[in-house]
Protein backbone atom coordinates (compact mmCIF):
# COMPACT_ATOMS: atom_id res chain seq x y z
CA UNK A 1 0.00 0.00 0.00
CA UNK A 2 1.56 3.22 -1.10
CA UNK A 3 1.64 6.27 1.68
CA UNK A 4 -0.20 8.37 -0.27
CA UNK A 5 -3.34 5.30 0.16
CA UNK A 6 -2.83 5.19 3.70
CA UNK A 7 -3.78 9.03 3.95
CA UNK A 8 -7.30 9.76 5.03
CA UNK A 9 -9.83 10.35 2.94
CA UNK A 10 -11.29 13.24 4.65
CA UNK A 11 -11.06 17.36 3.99
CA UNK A 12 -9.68 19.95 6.18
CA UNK A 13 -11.83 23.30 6.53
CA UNK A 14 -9.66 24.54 4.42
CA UNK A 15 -10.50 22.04 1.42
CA UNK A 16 -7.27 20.61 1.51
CA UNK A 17 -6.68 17.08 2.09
CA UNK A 18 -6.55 15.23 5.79
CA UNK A 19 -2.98 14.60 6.34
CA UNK A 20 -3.76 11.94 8.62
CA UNK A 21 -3.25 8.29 8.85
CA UNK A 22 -6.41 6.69 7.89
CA UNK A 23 -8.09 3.54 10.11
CA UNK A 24 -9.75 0.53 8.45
CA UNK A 25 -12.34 2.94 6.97
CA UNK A 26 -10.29 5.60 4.64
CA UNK A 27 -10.92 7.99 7.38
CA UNK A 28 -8.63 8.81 10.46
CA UNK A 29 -10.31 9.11 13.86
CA UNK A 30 -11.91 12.61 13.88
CA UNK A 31 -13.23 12.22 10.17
CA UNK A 32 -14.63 9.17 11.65
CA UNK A 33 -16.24 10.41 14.45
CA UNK A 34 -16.75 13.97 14.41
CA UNK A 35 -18.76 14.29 17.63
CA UNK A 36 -15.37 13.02 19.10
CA UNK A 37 -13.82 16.07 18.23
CA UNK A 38 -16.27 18.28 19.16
CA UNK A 39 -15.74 16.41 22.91
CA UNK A 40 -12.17 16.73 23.32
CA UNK A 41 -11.61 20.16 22.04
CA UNK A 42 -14.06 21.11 24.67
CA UNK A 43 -12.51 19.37 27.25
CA UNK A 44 -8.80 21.00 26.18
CA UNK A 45 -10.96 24.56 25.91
CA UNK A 46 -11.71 23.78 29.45
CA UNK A 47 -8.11 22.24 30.72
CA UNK A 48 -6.56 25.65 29.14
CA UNK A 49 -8.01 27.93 31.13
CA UNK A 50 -6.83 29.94 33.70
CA UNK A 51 -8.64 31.04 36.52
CA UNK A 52 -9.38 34.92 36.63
CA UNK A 53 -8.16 36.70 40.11
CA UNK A 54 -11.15 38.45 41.42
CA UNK A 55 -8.36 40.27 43.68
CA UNK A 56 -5.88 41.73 41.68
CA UNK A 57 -4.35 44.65 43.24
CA UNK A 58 -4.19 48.03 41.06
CA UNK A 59 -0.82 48.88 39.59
CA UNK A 60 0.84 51.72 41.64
CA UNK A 61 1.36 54.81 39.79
CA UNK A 62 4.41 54.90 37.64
CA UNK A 63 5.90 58.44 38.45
CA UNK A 64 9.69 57.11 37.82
CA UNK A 65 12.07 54.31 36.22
CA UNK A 66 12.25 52.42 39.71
CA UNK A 67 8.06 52.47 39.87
CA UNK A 68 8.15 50.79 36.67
CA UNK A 69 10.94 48.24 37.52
CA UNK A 70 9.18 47.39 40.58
CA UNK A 71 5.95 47.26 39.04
CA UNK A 72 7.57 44.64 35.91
CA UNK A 73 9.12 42.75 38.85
CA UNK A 74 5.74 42.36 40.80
CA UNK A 75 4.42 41.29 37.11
CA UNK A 76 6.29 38.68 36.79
CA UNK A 77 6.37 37.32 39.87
CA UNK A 78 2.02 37.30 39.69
CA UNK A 79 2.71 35.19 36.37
CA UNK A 80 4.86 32.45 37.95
CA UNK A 81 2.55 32.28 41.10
CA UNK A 82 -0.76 31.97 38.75
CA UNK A 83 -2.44 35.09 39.77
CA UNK A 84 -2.29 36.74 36.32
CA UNK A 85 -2.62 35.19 33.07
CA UNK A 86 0.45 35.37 31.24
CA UNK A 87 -0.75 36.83 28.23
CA UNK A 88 -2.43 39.79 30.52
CA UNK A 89 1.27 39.98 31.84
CA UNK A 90 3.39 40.27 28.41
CA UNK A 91 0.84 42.91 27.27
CA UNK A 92 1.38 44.68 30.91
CA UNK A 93 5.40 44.45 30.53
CA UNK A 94 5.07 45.51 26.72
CA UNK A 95 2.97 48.75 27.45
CA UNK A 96 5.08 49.63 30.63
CA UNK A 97 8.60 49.10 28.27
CA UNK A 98 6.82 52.41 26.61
């Protein structure tokens, strides 16, 4: 059986050809079973997320260049301990680097 038979017979969204292997049917696993896919990407939705800190403290007021170390170190430290999501903490960092 040549590689290119092995390949599922399914279609991406984007019209193009499944790349993946195909099972005893000509389809891989998620062409098989779509309501499979539906599941898991749910559950992975719901694995990803982070958990939003009711609590956050305000940022102090950024007067001078030692404010706005302090306030990147503080940052960073909320990212590593979970309190703030980390994208919420690159856009902080990027906007304070102003």
């Amino acid at each position: 059986m040549k590689n290119a038979d092995r390949r599922c017979k399914g279609f991406a969204k984007s019209g193009k050809r499944c790349r993946a292997a195909a099972t005893e049917g000509g389809l891989c696993f998620f062409h098989a079973n779509p309501e499979k896919a539906s599941e898991l990407g749910r559950i992975g939705d719901r694995k990803n997320r982070h958990a939003a800190v009711e609590s956050a403290d305000p940022l102090p007021r950024l007067e001078n260049a030692l404010a706005v170390r302090k306030t990147v170190d503080r940052l960073v430290d909320d990212v590593q301990s979970g309190k703030l999501h980390p994208r919420r903490g690159a856009v902080l960092v990027s906007m304070l680097s102003l």
